[in-house]
Structure formats: structure tokens, C-alpha cells
C-alpha atoms as a PDB file:
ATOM      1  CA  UNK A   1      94.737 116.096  45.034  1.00  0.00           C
ATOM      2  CA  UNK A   2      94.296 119.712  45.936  1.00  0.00           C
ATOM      3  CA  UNK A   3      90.513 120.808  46.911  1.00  0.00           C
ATOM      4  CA  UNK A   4      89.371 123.867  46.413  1.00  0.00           C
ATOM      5  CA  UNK A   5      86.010 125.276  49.246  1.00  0.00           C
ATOM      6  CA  UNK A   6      83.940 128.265  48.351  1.00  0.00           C
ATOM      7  CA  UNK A   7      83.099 130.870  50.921  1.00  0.00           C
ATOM      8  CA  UNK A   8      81.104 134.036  50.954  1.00  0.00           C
ATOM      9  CA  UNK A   9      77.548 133.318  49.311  1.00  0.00           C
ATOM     10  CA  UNK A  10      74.721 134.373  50.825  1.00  0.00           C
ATOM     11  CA  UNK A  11      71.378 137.190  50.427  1.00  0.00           C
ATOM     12  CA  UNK A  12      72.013 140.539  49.065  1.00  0.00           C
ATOM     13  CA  UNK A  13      69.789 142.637  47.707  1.00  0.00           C
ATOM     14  CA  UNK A  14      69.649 143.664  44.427  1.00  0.00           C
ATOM     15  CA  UNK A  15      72.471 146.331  43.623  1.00  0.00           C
ATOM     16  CA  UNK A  16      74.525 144.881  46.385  1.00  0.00           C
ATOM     17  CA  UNK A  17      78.176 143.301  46.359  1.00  0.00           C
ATOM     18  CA  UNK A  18      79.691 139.981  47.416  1.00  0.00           C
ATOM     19  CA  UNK A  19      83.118 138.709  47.515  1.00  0.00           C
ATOM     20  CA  UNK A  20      83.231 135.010  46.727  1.00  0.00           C
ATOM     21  CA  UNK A  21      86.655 133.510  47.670  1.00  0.00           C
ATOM     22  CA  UNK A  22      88.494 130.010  46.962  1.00  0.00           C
ATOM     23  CA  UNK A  23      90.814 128.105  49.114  1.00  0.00           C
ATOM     24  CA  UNK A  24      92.502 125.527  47.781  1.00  0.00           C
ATOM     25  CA  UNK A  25      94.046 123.189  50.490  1.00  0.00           C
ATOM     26  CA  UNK A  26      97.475 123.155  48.543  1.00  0.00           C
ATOM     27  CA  UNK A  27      99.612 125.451  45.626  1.00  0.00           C
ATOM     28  CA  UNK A  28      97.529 127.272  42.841  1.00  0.00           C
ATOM     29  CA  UNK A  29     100.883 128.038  41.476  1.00  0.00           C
ATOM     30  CA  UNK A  30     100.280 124.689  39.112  1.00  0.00           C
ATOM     31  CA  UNK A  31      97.231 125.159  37.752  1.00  0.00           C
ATOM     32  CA  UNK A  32      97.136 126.884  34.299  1.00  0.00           C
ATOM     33  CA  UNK A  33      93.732 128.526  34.790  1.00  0.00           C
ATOM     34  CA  UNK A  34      91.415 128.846  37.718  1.00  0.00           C
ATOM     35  CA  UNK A  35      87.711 130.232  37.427  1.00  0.00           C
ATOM     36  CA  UNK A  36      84.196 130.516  38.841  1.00  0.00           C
ATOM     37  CA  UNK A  37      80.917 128.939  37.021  1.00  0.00           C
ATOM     38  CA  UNK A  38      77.857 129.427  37.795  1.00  0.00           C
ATOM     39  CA  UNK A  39      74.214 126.908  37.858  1.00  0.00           C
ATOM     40  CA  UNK A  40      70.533 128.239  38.247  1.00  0.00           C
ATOM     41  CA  UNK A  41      67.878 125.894  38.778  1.00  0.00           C
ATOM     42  CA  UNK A  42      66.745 124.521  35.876  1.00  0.00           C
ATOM     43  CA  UNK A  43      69.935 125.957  33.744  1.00  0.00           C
ATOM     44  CA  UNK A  44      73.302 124.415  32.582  1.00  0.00           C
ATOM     45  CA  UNK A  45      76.507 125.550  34.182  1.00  0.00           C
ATOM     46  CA  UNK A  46      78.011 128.719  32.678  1.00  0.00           C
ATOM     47  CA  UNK A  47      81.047 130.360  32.987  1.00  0.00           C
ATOM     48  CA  UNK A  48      81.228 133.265  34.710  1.00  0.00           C
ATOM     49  CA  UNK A  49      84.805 134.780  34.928  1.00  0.00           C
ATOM     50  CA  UNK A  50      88.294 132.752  34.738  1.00  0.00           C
ATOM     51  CA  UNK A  51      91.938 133.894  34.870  1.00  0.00           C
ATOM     52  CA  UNK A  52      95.240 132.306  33.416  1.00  0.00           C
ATOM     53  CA  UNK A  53      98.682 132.946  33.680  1.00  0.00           C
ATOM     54  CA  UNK A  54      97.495 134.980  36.651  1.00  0.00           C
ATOM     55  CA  UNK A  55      97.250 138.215  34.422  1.00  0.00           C
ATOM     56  CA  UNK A  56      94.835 137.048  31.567  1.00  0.00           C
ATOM     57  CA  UNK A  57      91.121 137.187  32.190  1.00  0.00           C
ATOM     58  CA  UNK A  58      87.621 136.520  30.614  1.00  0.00           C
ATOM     59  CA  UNK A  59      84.285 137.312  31.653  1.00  0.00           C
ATOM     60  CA  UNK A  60      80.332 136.259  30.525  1.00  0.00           C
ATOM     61  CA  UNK A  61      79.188 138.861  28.642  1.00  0.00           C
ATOM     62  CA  UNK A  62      76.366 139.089  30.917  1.00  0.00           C
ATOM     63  CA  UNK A  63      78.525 140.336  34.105  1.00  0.00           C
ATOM     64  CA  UNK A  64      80.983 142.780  32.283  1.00  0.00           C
ATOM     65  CA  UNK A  65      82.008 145.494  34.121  1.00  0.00           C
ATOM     66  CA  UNK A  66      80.228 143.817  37.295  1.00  0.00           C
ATOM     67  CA  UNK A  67      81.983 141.318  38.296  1.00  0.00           C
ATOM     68  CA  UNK A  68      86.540 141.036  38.904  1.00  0.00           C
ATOM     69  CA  UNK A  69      87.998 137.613  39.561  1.00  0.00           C
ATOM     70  CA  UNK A  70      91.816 138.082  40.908  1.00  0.00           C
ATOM     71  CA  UNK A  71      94.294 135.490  42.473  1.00  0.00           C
ATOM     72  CA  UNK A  72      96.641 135.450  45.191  1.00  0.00           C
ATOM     73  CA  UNK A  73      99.097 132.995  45.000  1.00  0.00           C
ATOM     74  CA  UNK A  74     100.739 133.663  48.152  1.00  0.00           C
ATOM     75  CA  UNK A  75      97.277 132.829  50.095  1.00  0.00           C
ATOM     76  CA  UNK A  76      96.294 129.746  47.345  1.00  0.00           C
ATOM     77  CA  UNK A  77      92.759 132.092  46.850  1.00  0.00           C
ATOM     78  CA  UNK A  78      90.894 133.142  44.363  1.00  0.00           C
ATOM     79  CA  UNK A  79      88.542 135.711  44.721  1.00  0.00           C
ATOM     80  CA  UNK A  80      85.315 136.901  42.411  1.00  0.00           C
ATOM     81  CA  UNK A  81      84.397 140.385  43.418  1.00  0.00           C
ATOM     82  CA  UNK A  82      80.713 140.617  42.173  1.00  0.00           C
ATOM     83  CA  UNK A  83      78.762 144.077  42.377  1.00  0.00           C
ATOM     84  CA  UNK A  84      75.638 145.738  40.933  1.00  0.00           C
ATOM     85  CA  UNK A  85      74.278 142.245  41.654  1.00  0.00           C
ATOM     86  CA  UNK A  86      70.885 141.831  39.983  1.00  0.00           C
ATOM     87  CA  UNK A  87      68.521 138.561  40.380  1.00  0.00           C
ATOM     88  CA  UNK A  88      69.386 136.653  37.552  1.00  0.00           C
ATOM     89  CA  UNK A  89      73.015 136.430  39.262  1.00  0.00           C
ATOM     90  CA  UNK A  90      70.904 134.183  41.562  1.00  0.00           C
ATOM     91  CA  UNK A  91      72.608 130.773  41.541  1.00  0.00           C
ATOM     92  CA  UNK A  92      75.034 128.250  42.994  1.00  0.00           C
ATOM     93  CA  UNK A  93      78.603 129.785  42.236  1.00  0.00           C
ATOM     94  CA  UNK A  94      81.036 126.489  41.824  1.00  0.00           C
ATOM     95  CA  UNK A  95      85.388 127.683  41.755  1.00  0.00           C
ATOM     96  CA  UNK A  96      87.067 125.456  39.125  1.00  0.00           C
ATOM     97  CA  UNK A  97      90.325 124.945  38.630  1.00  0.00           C
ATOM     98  CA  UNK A  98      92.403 123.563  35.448  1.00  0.00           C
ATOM     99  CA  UNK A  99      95.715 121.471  35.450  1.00  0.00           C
ATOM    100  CA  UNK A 100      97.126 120.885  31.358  1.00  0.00           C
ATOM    101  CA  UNK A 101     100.048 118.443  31.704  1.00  0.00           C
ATOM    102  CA  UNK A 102     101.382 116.642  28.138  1.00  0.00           C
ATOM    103  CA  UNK A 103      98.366 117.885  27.121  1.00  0.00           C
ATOM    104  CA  UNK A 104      96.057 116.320  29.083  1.00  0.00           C
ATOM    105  CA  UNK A 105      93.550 118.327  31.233  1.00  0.00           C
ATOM    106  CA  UNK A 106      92.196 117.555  34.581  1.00  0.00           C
ATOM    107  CA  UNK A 107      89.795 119.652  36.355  1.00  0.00           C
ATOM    108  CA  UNK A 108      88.918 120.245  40.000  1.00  0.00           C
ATOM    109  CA  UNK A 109      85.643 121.487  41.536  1.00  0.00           C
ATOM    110  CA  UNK A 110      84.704 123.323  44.304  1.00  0.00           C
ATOM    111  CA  UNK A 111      81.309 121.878  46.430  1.00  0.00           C
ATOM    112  CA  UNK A 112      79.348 125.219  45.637  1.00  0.00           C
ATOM    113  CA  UNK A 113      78.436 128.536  46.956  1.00  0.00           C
ATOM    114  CA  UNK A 114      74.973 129.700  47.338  1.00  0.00           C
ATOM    115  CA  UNK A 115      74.679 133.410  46.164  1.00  0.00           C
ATOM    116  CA  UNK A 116      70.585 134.802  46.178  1.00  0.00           C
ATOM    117  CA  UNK A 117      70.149 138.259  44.893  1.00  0.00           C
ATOM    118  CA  UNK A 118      66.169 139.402  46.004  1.00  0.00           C
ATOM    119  CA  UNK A 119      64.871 141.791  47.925  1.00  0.00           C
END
């Protein structure tokens, strides 16, 4: 079972950047789609940006033009570049990949990375 560990949360102020990253301990290579979700207190878990085949990507309406996830398959990584960060991007930011074999899907989580956006 391949685990995937979030890095690079922390405080920024409002307008600032982060760069989230996602190890995975083994090949990304079989996963169909790999993305980062997102859970404020209180508030369900929403998708924030994924990417499959490695080319194709989608993004919450609400960080369009904000935020770029990429993947390097040579490092196992995937990255969310997230900029103009305002407050209500304050939450834990969980990676997530998906695995679709004979059409069955399995999923794999990430333990969470804290990202706070106050001044």
C-alpha cells in the first residue's frame, strides 16, 4: 500500500504563497488521478484541485487562477502551488490519490496539512 505525507503548511499572511507537496512512499505512475481536498472546521471536505493522466486538471471554482497542482513522476510528488492566499483558504489540506482497476476504485489519503492564512 503506497502512503502518501503532506508537507509545507503553515502561517502566511493573506496575499501570500505556499507550496504544498506529496510524497508518496512508492510509484504514482499507477494511480489514475491524484489531488488535494481541503476541510475547515465545521465544513465538509471539498475538492480543491486534482490532475489525471498527468496533463488533465480541475480546480474549485473558488481558487481559479490561484492555485496550480502539477506532478512529477520521476520524484512520486505532487505539488499544489497556492498564491493570492486569502483566509477562507484557511484549512487542513489532505493529498488524495485514486487507483480504478476492473472498475473498482480505491482511494488513499494523506494524514493532513495545516495551511492558516491571517494576519
Amino acid at each position: 500500500q503506497v502512503q502518501l505525507v503532506e508537507s509545507g503548511g503553515g502561517l502566511v499572511q493573506p496575499g501570500g504563497s505556499l507550496r504544498l507537496s506529496c510524497a508518496a512512499s512508492g510509484s504514482i505512475r499507477s494511480f489514475n488521478a491524484m489531488g488535494w481536498y481541503r476541510q475547515a472546521p465545521g465544513k465538509q471536505r471539498e475538492l480543491v484541485a486534482s490532475i489525471t493522466g498527468g496533463i488533465s486538471t480541475n480546480y474549485a471554482d473558488s481558487v481559479k487562477g490561484r492555485f496550480t497542482i502539477s506532478r512529477d513522476n520521476a520524484k512520486n510528488t505532487v505539488y499544489l502551488q497556492m498564491n493570492s492566499l486569502k483566509p477562507e483558504d484557511t484549512a487542513v489540506y489532505y493529498c488524495n490519490a485514486v487507483r480504478v482497476v476492473v472498475g473498482i476504485e480505491s482511494n488513499v489519503w494523506g494524514q493532513g496539512t495545516q495551511v492558516t492564512v491571517s494576519s
